[in-house]
C-alpha atoms as a PDB file:
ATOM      1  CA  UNK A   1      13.607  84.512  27.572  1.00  0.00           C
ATOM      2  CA  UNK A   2      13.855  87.054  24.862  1.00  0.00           C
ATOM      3  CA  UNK A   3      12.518  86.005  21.434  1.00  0.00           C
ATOM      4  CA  UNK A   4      15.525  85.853  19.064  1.00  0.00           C
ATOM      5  CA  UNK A   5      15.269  85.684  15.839  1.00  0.00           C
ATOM      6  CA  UNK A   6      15.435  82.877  13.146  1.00  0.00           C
ATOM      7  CA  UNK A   7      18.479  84.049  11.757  1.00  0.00           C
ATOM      8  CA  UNK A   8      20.327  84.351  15.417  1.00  0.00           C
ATOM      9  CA  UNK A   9      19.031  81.029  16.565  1.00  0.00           C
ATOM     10  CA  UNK A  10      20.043  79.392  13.302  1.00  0.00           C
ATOM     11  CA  UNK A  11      23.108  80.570  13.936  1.00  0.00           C
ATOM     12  CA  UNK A  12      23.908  79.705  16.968  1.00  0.00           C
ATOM     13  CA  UNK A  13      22.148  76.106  16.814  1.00  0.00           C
ATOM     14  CA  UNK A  14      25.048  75.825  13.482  1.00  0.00           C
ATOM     15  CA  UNK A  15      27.722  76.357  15.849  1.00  0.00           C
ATOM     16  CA  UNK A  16      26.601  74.579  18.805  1.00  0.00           C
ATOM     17  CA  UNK A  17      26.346  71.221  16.387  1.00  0.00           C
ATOM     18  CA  UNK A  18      29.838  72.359  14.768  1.00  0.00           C
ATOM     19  CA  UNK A  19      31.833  71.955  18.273  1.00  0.00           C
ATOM     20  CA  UNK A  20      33.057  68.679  19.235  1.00  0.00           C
ATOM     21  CA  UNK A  21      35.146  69.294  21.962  1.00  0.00           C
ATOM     22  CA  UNK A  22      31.951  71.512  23.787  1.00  0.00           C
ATOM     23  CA  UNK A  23      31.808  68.356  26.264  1.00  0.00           C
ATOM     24  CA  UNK A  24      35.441  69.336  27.429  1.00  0.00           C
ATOM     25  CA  UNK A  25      35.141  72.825  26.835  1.00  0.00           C
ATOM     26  CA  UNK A  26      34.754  75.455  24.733  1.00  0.00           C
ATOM     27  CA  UNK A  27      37.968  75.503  21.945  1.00  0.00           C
ATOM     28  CA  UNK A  28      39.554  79.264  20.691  1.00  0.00           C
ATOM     29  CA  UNK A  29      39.497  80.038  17.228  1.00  0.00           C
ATOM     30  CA  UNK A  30      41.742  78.169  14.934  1.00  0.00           C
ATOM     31  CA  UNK A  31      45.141  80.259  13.797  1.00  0.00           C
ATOM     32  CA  UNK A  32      45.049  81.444  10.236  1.00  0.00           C
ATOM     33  CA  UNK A  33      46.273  84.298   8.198  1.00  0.00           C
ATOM     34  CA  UNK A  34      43.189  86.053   8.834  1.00  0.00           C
ATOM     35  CA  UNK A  35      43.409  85.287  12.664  1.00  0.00           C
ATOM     36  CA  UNK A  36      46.765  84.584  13.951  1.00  0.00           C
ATOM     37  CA  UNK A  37      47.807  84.058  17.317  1.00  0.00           C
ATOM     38  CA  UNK A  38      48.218  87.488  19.047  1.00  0.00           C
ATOM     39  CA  UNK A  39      47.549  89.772  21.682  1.00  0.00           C
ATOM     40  CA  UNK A  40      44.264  90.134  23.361  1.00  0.00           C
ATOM     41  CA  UNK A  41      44.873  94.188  21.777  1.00  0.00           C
ATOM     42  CA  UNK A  42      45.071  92.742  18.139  1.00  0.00           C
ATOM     43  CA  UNK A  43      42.705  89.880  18.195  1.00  0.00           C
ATOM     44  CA  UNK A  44      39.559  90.146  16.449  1.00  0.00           C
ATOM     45  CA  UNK A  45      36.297  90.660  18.440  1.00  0.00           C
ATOM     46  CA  UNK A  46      34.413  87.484  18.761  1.00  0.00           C
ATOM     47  CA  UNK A  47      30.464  87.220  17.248  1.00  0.00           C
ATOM     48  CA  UNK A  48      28.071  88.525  19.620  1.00  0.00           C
ATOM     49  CA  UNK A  49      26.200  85.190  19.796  1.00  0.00           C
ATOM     50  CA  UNK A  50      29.286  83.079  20.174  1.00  0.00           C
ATOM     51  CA  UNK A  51      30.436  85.141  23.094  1.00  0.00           C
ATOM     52  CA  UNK A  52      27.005  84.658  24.725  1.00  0.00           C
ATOM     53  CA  UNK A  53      27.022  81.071  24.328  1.00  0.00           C
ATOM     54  CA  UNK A  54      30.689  81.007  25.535  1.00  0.00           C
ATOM     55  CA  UNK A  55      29.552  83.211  28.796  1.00  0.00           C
ATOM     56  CA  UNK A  56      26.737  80.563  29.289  1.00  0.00           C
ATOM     57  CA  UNK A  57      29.343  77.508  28.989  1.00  0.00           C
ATOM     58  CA  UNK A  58      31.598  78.827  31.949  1.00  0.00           C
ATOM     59  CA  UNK A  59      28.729  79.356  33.811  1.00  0.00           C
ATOM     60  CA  UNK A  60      27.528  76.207  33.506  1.00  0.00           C
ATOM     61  CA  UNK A  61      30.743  74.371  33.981  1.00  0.00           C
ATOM     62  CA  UNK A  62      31.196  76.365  37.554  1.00  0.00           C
ATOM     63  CA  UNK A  63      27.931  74.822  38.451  1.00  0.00           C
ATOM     64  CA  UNK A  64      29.446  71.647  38.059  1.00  0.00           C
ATOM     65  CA  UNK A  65      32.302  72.510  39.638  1.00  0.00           C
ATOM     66  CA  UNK A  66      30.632  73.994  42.485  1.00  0.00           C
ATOM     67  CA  UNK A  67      28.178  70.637  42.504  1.00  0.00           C
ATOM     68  CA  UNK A  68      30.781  68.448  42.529  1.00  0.00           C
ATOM     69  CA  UNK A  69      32.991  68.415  39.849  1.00  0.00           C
ATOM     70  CA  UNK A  70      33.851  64.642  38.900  1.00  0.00           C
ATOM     71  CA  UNK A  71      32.326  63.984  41.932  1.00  0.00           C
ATOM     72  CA  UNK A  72      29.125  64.878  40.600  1.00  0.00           C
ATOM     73  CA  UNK A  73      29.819  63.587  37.002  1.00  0.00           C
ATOM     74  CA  UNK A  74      30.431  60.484  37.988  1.00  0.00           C
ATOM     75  CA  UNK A  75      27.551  59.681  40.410  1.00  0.00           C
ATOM     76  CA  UNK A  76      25.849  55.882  38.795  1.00  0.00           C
ATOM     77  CA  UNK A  77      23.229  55.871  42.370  1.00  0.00           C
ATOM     78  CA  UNK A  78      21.522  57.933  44.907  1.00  0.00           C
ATOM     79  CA  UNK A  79      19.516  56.995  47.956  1.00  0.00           C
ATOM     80  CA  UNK A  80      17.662  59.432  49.801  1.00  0.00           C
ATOM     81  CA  UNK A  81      15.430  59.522  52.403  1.00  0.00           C
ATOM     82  CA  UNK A  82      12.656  62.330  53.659  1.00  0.00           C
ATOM     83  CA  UNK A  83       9.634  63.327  54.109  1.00  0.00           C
ATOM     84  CA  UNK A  84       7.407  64.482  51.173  1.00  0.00           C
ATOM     85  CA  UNK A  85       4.480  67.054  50.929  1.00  0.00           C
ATOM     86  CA  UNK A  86       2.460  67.291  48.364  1.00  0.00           C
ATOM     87  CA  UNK A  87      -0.186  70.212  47.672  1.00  0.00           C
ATOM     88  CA  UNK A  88      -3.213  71.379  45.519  1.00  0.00           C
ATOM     89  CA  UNK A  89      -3.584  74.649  43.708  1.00  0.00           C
ATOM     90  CA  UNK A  90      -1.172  75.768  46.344  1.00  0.00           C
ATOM     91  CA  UNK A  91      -2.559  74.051  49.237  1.00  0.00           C
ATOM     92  CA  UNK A  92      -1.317  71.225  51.115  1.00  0.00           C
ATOM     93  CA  UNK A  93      -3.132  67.795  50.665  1.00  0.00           C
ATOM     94  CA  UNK A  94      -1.726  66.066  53.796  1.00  0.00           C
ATOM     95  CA  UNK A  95       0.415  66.386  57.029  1.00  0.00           C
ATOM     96  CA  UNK A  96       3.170  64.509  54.793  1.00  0.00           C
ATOM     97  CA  UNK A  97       4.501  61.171  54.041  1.00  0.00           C
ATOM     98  CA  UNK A  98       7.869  59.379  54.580  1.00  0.00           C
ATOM     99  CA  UNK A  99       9.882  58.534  51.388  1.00  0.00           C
ATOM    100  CA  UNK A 100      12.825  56.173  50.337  1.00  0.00           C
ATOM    101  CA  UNK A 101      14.236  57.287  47.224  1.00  0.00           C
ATOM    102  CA  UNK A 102      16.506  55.197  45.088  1.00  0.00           C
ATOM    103  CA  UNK A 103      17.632  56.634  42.008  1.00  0.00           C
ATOM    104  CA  UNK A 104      19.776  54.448  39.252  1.00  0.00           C
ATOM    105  CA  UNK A 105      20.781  56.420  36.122  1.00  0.00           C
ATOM    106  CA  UNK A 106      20.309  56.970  33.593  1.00  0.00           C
ATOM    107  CA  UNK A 107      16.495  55.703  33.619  1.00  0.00           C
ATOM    108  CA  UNK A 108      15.808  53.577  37.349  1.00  0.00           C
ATOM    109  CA  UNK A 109      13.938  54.838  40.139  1.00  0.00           C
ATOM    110  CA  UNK A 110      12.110  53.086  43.243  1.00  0.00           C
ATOM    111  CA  UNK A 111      10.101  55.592  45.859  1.00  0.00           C
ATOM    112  CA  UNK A 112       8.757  53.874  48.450  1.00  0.00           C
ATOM    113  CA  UNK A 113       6.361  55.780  50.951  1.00  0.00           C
ATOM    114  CA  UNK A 114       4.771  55.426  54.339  1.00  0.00           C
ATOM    115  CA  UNK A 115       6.406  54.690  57.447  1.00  0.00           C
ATOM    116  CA  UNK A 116       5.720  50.654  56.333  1.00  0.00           C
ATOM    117  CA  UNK A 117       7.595  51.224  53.370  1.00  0.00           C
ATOM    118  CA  UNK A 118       4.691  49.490  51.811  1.00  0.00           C
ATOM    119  CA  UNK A 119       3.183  51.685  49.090  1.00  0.00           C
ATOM    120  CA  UNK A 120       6.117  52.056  46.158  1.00  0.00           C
ATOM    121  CA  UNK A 121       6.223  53.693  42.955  1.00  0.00           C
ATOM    122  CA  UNK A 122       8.417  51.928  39.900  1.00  0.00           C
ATOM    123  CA  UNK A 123      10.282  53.559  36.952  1.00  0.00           C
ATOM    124  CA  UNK A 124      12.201  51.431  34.710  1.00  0.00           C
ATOM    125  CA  UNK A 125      12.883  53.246  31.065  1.00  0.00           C
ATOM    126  CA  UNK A 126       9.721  54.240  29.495  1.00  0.00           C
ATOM    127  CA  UNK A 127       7.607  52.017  32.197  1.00  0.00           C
ATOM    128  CA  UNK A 128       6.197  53.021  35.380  1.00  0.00           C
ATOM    129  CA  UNK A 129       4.707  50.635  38.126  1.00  0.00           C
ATOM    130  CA  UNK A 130       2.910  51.153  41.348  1.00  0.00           C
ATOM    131  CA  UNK A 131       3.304  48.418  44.081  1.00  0.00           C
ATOM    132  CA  UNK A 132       1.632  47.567  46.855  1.00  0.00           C
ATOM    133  CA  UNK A 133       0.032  44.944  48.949  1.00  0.00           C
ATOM    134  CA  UNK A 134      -1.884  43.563  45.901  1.00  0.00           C
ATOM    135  CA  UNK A 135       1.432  43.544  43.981  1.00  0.00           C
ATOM    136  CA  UNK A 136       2.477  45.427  40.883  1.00  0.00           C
ATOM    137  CA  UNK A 137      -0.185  47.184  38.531  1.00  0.00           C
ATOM    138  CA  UNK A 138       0.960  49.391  35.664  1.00  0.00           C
ATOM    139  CA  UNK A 139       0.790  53.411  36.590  1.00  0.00           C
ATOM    140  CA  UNK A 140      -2.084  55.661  35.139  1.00  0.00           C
ATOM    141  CA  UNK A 141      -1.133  57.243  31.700  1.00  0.00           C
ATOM    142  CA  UNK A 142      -1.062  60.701  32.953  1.00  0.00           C
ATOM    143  CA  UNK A 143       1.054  59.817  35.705  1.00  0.00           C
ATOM    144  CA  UNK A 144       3.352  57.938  34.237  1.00  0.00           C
ATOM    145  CA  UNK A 145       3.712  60.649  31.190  1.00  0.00           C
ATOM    146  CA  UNK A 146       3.958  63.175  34.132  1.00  0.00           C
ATOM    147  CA  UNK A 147       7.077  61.507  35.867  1.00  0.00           C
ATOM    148  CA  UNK A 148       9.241  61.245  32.408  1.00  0.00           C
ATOM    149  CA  UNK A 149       8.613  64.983  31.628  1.00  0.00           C
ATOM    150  CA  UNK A 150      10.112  66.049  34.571  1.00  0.00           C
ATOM    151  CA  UNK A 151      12.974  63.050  34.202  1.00  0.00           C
ATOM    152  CA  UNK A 152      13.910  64.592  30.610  1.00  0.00           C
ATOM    153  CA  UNK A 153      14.395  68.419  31.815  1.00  0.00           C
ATOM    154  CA  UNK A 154      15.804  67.213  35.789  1.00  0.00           C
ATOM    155  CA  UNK A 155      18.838  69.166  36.878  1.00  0.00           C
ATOM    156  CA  UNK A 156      20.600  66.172  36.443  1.00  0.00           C
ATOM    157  CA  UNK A 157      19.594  65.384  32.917  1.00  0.00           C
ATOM    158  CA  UNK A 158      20.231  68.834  31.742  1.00  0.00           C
ATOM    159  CA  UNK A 159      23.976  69.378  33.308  1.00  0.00           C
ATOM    160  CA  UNK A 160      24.966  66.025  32.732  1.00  0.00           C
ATOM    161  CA  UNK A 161      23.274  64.834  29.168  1.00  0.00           C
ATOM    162  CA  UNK A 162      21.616  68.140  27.790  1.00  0.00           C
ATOM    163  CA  UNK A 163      25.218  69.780  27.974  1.00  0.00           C
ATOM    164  CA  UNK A 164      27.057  67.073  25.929  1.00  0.00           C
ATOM    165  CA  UNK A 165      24.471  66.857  23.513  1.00  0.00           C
ATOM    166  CA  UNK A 166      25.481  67.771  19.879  1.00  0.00           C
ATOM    167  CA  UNK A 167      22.400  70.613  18.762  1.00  0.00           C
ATOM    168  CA  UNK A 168      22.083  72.204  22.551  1.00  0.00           C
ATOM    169  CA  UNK A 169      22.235  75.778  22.024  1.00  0.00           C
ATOM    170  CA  UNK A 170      23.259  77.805  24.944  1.00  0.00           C
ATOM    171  CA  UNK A 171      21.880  81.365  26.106  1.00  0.00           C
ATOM    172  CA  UNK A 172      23.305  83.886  28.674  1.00  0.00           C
ATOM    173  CA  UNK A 173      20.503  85.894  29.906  1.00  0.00           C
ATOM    174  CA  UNK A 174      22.671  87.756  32.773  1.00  0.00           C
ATOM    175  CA  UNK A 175      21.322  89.267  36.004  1.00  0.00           C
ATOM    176  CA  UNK A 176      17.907  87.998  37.550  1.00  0.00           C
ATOM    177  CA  UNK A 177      16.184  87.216  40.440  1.00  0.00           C
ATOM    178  CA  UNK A 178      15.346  83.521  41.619  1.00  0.00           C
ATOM    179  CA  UNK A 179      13.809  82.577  44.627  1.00  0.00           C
ATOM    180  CA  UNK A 180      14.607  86.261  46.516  1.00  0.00           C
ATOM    181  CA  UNK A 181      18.070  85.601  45.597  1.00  0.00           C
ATOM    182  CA  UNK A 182      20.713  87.511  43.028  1.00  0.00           C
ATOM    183  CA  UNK A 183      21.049  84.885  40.362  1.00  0.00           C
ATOM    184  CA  UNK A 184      22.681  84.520  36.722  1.00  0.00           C
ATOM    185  CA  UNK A 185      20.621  82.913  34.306  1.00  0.00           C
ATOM    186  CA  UNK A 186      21.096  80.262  31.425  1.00  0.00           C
ATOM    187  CA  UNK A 187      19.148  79.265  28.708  1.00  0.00           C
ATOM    188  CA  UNK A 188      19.228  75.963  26.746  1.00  0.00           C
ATOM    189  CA  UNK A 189      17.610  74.930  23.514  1.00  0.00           C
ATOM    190  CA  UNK A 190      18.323  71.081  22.546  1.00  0.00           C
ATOM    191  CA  UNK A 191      17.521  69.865  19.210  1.00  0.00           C
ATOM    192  CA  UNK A 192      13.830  68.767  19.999  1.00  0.00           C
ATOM    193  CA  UNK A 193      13.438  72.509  20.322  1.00  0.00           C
ATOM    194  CA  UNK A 194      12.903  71.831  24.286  1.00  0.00           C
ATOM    195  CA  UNK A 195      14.283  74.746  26.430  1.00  0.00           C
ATOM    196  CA  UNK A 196      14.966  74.725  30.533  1.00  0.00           C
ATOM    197  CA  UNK A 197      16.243  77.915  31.973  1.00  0.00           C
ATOM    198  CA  UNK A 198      18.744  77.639  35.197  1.00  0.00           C
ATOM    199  CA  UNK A 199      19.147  80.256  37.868  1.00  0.00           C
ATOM    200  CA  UNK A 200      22.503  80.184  39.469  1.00  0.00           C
ATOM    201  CA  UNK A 201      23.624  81.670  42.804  1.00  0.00           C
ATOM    202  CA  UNK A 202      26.221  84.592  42.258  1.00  0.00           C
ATOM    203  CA  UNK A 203      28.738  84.192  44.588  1.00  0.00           C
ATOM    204  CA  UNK A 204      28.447  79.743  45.271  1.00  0.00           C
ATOM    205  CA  UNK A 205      27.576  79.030  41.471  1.00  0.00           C
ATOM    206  CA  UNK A 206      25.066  76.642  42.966  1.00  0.00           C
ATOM    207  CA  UNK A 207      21.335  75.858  41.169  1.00  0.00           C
ATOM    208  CA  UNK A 208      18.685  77.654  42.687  1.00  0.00           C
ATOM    209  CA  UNK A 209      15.908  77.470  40.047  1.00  0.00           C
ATOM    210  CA  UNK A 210      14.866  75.537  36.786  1.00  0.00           C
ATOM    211  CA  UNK A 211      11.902  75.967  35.054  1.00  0.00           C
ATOM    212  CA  UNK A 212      10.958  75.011  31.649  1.00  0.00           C
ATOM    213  CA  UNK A 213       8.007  75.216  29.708  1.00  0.00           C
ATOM    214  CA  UNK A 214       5.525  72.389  27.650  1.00  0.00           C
ATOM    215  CA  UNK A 215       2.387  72.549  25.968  1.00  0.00           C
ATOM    216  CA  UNK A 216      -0.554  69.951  27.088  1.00  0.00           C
ATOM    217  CA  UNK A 217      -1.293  67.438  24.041  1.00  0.00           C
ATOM    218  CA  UNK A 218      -4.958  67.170  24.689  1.00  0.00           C
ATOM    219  CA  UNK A 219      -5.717  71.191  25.621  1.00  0.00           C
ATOM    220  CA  UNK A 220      -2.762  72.708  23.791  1.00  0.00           C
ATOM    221  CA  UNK A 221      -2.540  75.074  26.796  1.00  0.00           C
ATOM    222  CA  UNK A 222       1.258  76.320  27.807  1.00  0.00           C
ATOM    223  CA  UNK A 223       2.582  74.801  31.272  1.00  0.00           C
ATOM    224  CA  UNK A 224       5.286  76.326  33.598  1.00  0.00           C
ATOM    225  CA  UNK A 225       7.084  74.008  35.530  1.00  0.00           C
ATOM    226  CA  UNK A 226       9.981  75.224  38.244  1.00  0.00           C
ATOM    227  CA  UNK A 227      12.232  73.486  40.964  1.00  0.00           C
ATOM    228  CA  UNK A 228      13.515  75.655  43.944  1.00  0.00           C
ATOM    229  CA  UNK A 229      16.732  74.354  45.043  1.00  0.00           C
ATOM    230  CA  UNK A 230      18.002  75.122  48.699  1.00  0.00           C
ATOM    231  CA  UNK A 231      19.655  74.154  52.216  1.00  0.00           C
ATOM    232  CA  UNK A 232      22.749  72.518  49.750  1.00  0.00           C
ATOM    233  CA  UNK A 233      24.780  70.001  51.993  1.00  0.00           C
ATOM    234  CA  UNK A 234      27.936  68.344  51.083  1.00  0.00           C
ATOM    235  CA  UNK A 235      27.858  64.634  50.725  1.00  0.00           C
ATOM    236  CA  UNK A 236      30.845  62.567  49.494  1.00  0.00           C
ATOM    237  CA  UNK A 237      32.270  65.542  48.042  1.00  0.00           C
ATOM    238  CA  UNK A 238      28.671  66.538  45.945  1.00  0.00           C
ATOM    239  CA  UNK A 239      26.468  69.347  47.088  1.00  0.00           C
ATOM    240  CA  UNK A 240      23.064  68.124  47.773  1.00  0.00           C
ATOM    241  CA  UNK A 241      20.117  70.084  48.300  1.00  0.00           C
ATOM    242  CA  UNK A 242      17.888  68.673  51.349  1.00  0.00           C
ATOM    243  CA  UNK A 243      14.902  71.195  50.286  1.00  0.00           C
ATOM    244  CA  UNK A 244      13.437  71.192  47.133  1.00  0.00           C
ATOM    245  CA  UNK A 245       9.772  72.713  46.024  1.00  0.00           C
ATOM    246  CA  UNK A 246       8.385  71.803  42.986  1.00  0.00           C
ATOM    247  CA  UNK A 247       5.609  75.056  41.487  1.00  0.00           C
ATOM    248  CA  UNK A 248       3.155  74.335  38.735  1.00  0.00           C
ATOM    249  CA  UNK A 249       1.498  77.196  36.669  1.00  0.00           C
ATOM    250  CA  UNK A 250       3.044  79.381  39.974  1.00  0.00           C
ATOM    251  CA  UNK A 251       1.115  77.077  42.843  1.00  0.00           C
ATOM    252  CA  UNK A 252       3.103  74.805  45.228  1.00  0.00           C
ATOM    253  CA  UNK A 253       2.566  71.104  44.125  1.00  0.00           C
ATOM    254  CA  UNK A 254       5.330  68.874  45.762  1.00  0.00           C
ATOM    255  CA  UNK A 255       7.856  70.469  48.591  1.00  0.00           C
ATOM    256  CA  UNK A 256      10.912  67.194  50.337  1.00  0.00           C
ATOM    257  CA  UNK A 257      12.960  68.034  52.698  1.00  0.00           C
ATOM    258  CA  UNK A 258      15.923  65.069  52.984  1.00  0.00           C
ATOM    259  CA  UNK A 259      17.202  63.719  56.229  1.00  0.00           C
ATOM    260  CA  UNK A 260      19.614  61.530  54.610  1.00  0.00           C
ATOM    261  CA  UNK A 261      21.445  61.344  51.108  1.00  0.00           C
ATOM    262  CA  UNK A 262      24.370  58.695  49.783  1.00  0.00           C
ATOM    263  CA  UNK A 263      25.755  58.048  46.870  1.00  0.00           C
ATOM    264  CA  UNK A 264      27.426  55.362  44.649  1.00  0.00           C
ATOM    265  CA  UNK A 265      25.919  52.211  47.155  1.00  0.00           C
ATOM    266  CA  UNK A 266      25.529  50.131  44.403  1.00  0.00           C
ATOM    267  CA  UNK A 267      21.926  48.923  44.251  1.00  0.00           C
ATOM    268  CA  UNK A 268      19.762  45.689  44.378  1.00  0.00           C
ATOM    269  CA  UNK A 269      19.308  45.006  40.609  1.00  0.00           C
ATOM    270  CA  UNK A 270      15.421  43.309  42.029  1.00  0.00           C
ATOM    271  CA  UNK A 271      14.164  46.873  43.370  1.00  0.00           C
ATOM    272  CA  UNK A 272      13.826  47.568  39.710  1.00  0.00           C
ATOM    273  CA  UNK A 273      12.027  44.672  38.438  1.00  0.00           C
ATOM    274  CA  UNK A 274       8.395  44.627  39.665  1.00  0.00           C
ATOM    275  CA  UNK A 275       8.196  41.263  39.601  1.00  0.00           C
ATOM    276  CA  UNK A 276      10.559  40.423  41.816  1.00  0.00           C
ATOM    277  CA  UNK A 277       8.926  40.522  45.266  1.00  0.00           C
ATOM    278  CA  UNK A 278      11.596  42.798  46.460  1.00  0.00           C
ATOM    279  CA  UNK A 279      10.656  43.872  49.976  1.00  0.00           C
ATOM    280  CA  UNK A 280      12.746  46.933  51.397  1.00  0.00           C
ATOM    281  CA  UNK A 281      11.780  45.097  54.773  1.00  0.00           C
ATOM    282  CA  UNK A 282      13.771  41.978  54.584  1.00  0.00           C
ATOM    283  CA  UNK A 283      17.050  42.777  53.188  1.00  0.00           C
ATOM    284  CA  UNK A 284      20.221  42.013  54.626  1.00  0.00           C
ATOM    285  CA  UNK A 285      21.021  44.632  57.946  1.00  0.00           C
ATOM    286  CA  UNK A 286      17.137  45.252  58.620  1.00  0.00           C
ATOM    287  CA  UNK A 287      16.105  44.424  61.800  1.00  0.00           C
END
């Protein structure tokens, strides 16, 4: 992104925290003598930076649209199911493993791997767990800090929390190129000072790319995370991508490719709790 300066991102940040009707859209000026209602002729030109941030709004809210709409909005649980790879500098690190996802939001999630479903890994708010034959044991530090970074700036988190959040200031950055593809491009800034960028398809509106970029607490050095979104299905009216690759610092570290997705199930409340015993093996319609 180009660096802006203080004044501009003041600015912007003051009317991004000044909206409160951004969730539902973005409002026209309020009628006064100095701006009545009039023509599109005798109107006066909007602020650069309010324009931009208005250009970046519809572009997000076609996403959505072209996501889902409601559809999308209103999602409370996923389950998907696929096979995982995951890679080192670049390079892969196995022939691949079988995955059950189960995703509750706004802070659940269950992956269990192997064809036994008998390895799983446990996130329940802040806490992460993995399970397996020897029962629960809390997850490594790194790990576990690892998984809630890339919770916080998910596609999901950004279009459906990031968005309505009062502070989020929103960038138009125009044309680019994601992925080989033609692609618009949004910036956002919440009021952490975190920023994701989205790449958008130019014709379906869809995702293609996020990346976003932190600094390591123990070396200070800058990291570049991106997501690759592609092959979108629809599933219960919500487009789903079944391949996603995950790039750190440019190299390939995680690519899934989904052979099943559904939505709104309603989950086991005990696939959460690690103390529960819950075996994916021995519930009600396995054989």
């Amino acid at each position: 992104m180009k660096r802006l300066s203080p004044i501009l991102l003041f600015a912007v940040f003051v009317w991004a925290q000044a909206r409160p009707g951004a969730a539902q859209g973005v409002a026209s000026p309020p009628a006064s003598p100095q701006n009545p209602p009039s023509s599109a002729e005798s109107a006066p030109a909007l602020p650069v930076d309010l324009e931009n941030a208005r250009k970046a709004k519809a572009l997000l809210d076609q996403a959505i649209q072209a996501l889902g709409g409601q559809a999308y909005l209103n999602v409370r649980d996923m389950q998907l199911a696929g096979r995982t790879y995951s890679f080192h500098h670049g390079r892969p690190t196995s022939n691949g493993i079988q995955f059950w996802r189960f995703i509750q939001y706004p802070d659940k999630d269950r992956i269990e791997l192997t064809k036994e479903r008998d390895v799983a890994q446990l996130y329940n708010g802040d806490k992460g767990y993995e399970i397996t034959y020897k029962g629960p044991h809390p997850m490594e530090e790194k790990d576990l800090a690892d998984y809630l970074r890339r919770r916080r700036f998910s596609l999901e988190t950004v279009l459906r929390t990031w968005l309505n959040s009062p502070g989020v200031a929103l960038f138009y950055e125009g044309n680019a190129i994601a992925a080989e593809h033609p692609a618009l491009q949004v910036t956002l800034i919440n009021s952490r000072n975190e920023s994701v960028t989205l790449y958008f398809d130019v014709d379906t509106h869809l995702p293609i790319k996020k990346t976003f970029i932190w600094r390591d607490p123990v070396d200070k050095q800058r990291n570049l995370e991106e997501e690759i979104y592609d092959n979108y299905r629809p599933v219960q009216g919500i487009m789903t991508p079944y391949d996603v690759a995950r790039y750190f610092n440019g190299d390939m570290s995680n690519q899934r490719f989904l052979n099943s997705a559904a939505y709104n199930q309603g989950l086991d409340p005990a696939m959460f709790d690690p103390n529960s015993g819950y075996n994916p093996n021995k519930q009600p319609g396995k054989k």
